[in-house]
C-alpha atoms as a PDB file:
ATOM      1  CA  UNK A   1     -18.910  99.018 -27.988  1.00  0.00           C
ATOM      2  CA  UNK A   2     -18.362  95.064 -27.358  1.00  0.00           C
ATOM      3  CA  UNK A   3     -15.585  93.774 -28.347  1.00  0.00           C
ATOM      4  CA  UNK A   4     -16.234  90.631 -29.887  1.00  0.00           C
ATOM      5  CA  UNK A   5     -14.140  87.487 -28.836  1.00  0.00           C
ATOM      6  CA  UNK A   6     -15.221  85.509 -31.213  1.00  0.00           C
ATOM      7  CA  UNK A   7     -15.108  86.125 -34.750  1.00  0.00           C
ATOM      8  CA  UNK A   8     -17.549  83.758 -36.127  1.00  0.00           C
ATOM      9  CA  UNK A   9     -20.657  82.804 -34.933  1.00  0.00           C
ATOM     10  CA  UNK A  10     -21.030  79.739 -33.203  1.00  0.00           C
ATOM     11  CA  UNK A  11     -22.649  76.411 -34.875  1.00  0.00           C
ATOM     12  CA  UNK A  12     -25.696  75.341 -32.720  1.00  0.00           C
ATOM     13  CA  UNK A  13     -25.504  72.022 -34.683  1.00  0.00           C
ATOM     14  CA  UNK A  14     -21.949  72.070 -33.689  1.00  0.00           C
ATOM     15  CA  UNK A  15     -21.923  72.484 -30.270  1.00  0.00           C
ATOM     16  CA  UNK A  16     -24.682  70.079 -29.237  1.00  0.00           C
ATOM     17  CA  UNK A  17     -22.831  67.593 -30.951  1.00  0.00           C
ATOM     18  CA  UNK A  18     -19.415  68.495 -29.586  1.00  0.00           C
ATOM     19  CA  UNK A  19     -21.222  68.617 -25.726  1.00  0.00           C
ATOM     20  CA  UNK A  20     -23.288  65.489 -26.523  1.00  0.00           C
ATOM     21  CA  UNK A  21     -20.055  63.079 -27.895  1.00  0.00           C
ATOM     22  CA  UNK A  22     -18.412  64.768 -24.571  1.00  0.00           C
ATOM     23  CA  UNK A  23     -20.967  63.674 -22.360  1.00  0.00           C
ATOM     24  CA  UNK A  24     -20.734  59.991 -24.220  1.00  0.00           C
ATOM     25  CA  UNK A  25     -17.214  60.166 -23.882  1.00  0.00           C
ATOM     26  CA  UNK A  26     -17.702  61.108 -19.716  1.00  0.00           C
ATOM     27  CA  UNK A  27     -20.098  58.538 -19.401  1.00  0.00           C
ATOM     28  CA  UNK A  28     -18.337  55.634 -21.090  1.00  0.00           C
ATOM     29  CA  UNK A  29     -14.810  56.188 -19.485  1.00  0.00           C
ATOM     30  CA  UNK A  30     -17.572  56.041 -16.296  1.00  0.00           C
ATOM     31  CA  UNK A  31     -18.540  52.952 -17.540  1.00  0.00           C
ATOM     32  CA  UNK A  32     -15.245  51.657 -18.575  1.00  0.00           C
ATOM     33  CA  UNK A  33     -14.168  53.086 -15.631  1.00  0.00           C
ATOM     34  CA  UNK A  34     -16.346  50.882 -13.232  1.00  0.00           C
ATOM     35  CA  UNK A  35     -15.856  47.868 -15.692  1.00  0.00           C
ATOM     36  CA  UNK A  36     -12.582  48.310 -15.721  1.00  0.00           C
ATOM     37  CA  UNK A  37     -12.547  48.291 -11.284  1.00  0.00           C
ATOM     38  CA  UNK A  38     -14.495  45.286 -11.800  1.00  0.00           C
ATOM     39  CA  UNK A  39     -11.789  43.412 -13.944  1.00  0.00           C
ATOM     40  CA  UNK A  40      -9.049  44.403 -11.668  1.00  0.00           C
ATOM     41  CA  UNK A  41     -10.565  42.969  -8.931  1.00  0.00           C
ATOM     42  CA  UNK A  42     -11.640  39.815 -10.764  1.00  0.00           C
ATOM     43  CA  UNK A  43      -8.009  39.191 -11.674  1.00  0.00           C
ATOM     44  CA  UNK A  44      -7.114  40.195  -7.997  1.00  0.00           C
ATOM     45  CA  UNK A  45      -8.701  37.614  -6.915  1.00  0.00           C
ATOM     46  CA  UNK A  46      -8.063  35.125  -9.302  1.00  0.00           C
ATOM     47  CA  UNK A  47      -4.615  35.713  -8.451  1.00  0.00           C
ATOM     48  CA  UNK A  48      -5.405  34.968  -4.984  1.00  0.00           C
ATOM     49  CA  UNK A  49      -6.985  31.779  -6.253  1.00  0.00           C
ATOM     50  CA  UNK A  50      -4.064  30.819  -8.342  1.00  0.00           C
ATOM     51  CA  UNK A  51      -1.982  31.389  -5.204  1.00  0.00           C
ATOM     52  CA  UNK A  52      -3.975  29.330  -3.236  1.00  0.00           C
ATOM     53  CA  UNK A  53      -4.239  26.341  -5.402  1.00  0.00           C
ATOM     54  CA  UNK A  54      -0.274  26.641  -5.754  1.00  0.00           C
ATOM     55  CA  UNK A  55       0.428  26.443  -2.118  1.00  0.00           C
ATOM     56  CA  UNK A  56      -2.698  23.127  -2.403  1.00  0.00           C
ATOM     57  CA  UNK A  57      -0.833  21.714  -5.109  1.00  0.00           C
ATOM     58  CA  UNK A  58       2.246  21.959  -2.811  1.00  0.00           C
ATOM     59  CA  UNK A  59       1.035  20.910   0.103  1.00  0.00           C
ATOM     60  CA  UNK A  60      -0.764  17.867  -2.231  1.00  0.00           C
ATOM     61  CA  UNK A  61       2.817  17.097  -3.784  1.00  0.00           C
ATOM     62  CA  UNK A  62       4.647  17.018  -0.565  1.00  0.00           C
ATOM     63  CA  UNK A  63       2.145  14.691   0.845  1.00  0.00           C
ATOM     64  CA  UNK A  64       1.731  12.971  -2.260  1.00  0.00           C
ATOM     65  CA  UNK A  65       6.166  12.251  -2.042  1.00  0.00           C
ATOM     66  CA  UNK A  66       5.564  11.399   1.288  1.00  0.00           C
ATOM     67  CA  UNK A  67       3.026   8.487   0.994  1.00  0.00           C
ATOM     68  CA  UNK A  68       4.814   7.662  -2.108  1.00  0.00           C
ATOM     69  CA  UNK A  69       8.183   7.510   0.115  1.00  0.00           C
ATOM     70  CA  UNK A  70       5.602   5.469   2.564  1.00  0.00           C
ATOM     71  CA  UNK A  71       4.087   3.075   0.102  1.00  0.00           C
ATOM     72  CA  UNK A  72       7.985   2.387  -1.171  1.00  0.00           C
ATOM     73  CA  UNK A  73       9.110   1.422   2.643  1.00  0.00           C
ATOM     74  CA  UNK A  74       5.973  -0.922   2.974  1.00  0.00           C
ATOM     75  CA  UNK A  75       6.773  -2.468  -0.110  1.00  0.00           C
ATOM     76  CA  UNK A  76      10.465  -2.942   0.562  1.00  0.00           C
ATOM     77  CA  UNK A  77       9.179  -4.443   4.143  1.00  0.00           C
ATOM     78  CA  UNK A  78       6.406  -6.976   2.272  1.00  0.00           C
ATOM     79  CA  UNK A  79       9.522  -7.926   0.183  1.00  0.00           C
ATOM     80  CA  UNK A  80      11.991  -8.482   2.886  1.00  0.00           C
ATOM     81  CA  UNK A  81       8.750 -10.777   5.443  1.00  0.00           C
ATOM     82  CA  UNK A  82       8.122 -12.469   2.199  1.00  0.00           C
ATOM     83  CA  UNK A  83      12.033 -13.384   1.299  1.00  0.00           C
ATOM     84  CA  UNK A  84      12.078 -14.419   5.409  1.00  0.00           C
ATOM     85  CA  UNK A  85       9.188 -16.440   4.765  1.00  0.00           C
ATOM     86  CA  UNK A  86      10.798 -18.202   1.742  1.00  0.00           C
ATOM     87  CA  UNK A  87      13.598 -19.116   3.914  1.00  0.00           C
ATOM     88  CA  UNK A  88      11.611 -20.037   6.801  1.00  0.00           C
ATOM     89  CA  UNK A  89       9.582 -22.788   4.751  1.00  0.00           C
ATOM     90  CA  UNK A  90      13.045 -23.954   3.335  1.00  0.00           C
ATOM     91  CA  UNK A  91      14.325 -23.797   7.043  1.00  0.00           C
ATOM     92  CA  UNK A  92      11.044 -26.230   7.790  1.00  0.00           C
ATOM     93  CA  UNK A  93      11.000 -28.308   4.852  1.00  0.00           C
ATOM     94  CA  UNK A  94      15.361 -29.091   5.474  1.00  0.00           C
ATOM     95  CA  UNK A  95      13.497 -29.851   9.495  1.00  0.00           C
ATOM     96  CA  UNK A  96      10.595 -31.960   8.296  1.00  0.00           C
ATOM     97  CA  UNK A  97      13.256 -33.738   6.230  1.00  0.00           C
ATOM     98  CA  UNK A  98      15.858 -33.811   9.255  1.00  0.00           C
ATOM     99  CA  UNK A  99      12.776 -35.572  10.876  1.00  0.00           C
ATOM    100  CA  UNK A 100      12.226 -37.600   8.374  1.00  0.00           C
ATOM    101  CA  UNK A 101      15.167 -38.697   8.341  1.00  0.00           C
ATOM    102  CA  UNK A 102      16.491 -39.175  11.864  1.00  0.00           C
ATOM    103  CA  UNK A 103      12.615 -41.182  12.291  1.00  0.00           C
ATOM    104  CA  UNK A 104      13.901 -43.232   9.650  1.00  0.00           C
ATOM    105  CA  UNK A 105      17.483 -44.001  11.533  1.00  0.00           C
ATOM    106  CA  UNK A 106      15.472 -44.386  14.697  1.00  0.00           C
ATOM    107  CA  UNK A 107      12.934 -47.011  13.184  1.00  0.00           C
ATOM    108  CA  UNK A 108      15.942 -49.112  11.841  1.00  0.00           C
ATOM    109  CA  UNK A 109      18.062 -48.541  15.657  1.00  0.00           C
ATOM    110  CA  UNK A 110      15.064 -49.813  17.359  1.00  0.00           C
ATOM    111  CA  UNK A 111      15.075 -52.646  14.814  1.00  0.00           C
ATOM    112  CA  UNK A 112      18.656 -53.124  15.411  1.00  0.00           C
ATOM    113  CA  UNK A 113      17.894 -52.616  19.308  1.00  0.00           C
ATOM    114  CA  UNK A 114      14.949 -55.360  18.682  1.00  0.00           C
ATOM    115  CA  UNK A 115      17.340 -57.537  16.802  1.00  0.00           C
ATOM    116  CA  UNK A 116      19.906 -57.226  19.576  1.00  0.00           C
ATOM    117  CA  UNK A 117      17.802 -58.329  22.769  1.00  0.00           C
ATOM    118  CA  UNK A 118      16.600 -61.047  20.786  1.00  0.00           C
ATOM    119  CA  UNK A 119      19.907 -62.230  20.352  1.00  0.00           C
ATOM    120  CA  UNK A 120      20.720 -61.035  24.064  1.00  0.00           C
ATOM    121  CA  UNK A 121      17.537 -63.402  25.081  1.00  0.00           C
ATOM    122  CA  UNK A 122      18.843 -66.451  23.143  1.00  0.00           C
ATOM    123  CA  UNK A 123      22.392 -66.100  24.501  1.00  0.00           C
ATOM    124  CA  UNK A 124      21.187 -66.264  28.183  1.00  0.00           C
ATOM    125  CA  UNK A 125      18.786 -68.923  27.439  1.00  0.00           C
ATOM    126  CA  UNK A 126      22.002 -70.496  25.996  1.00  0.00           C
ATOM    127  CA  UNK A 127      23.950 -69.657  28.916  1.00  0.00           C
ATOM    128  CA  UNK A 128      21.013 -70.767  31.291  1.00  0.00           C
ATOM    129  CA  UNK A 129      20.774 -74.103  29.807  1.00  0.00           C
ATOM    130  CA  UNK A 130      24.541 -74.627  30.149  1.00  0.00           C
ATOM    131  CA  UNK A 131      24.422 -73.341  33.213  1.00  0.00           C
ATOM    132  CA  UNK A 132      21.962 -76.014  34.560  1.00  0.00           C
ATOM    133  CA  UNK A 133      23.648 -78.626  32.432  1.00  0.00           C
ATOM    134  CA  UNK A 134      27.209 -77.916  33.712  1.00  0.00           C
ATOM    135  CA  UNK A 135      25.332 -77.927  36.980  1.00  0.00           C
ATOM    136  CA  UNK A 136      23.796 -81.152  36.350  1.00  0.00           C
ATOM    137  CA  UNK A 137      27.104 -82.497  35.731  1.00  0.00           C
ATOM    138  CA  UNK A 138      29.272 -81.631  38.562  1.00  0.00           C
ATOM    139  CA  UNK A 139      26.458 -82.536  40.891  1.00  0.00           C
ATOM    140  CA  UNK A 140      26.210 -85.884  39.484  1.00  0.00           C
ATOM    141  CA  UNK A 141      28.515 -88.380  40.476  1.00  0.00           C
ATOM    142  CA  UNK A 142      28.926 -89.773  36.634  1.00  0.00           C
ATOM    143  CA  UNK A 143      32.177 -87.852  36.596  1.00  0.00           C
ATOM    144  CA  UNK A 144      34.719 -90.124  35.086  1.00  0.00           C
ATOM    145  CA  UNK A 145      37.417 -88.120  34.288  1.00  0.00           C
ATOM    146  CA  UNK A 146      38.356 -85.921  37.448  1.00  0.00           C
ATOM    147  CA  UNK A 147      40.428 -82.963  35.392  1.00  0.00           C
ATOM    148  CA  UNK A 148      37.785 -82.772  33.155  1.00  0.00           C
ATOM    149  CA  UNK A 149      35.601 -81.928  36.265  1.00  0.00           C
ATOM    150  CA  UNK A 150      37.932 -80.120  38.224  1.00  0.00           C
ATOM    151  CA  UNK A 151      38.576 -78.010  35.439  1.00  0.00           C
ATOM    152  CA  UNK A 152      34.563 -77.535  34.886  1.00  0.00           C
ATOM    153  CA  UNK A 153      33.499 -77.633  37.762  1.00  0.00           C
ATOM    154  CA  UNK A 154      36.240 -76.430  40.222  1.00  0.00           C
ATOM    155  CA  UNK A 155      35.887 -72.929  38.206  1.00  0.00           C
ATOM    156  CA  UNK A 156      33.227 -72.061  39.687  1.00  0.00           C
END
């Protein structure tokens, strides 16, 4: 005689729906399974991306600090030519009016120079004329008084 193993007969209804909620089961964890590969990788790579935009953004800040740095120099060097131009146009505008000025005292020397050779003319005229009068006189014989014409004319 068989034994039976089972005491109660098996549900048909019952074990197609038991194999066919397994075989859902199978083929969604499958599914999920493949879906679930896919997101891994997705945020595998994203993470690569993130990690490549970081080192960017690094790279992109350092050179950013850098220029910045840069611009700062250039801006410190415009400030410093434009304070040595300031004090080169005062340095040309105290020259201009050091010219100015020293034209000025030259005009009124060579006025004073003028002024002086004019006088220097009329003072040898002067001393010409009395020259040829004094001249005049000792060579003349008019000489009545003969100090008075030793003493002019024996002088010279």
């Amino acid at each position: 005689m068989e034994k039976r193993v089972l005491k109660r007969k098996l549900n048909p209804f019952l074990l197609i729906t038991t194999v066919l909620v397994l075989a859902i089961l199978a083929g969604s964890s499958v599914f999920y399974q493949t879906e679930l590969s896919d997101i891994v990788s997705e945020k595998n790579n994203l993470r690569e991306e993130v990690e490549n935009k970081s080192k960017q953004l690094e790279r992109l800040t350092n050179r950013n600090q850098n220029l910045t740095s840069q611009l700062n120099s250039t801006r410190n060097t415009v400030l410093d030519l434009e304070e040595d131009i300031r004090e080169k146009d005062q340095e040309i505008d105290s020259l201009i009016q050091s010219k100015e000025t020293l034209e000025s005292e030259l005009g009124s020397v060579e006025e004073e120079n003028n002024r002086l050779r004019d006088s220097l003319s009329r003072l040898e005229a002067n001393l010409e004329d009395m020259n040829n009068t004094l001249n005049t006189l000792c060579s003349s014989d008019n000489v009545t008084d003969v100090e008075t014409a030793e003493a002019l004319c024996g002088a010279r």
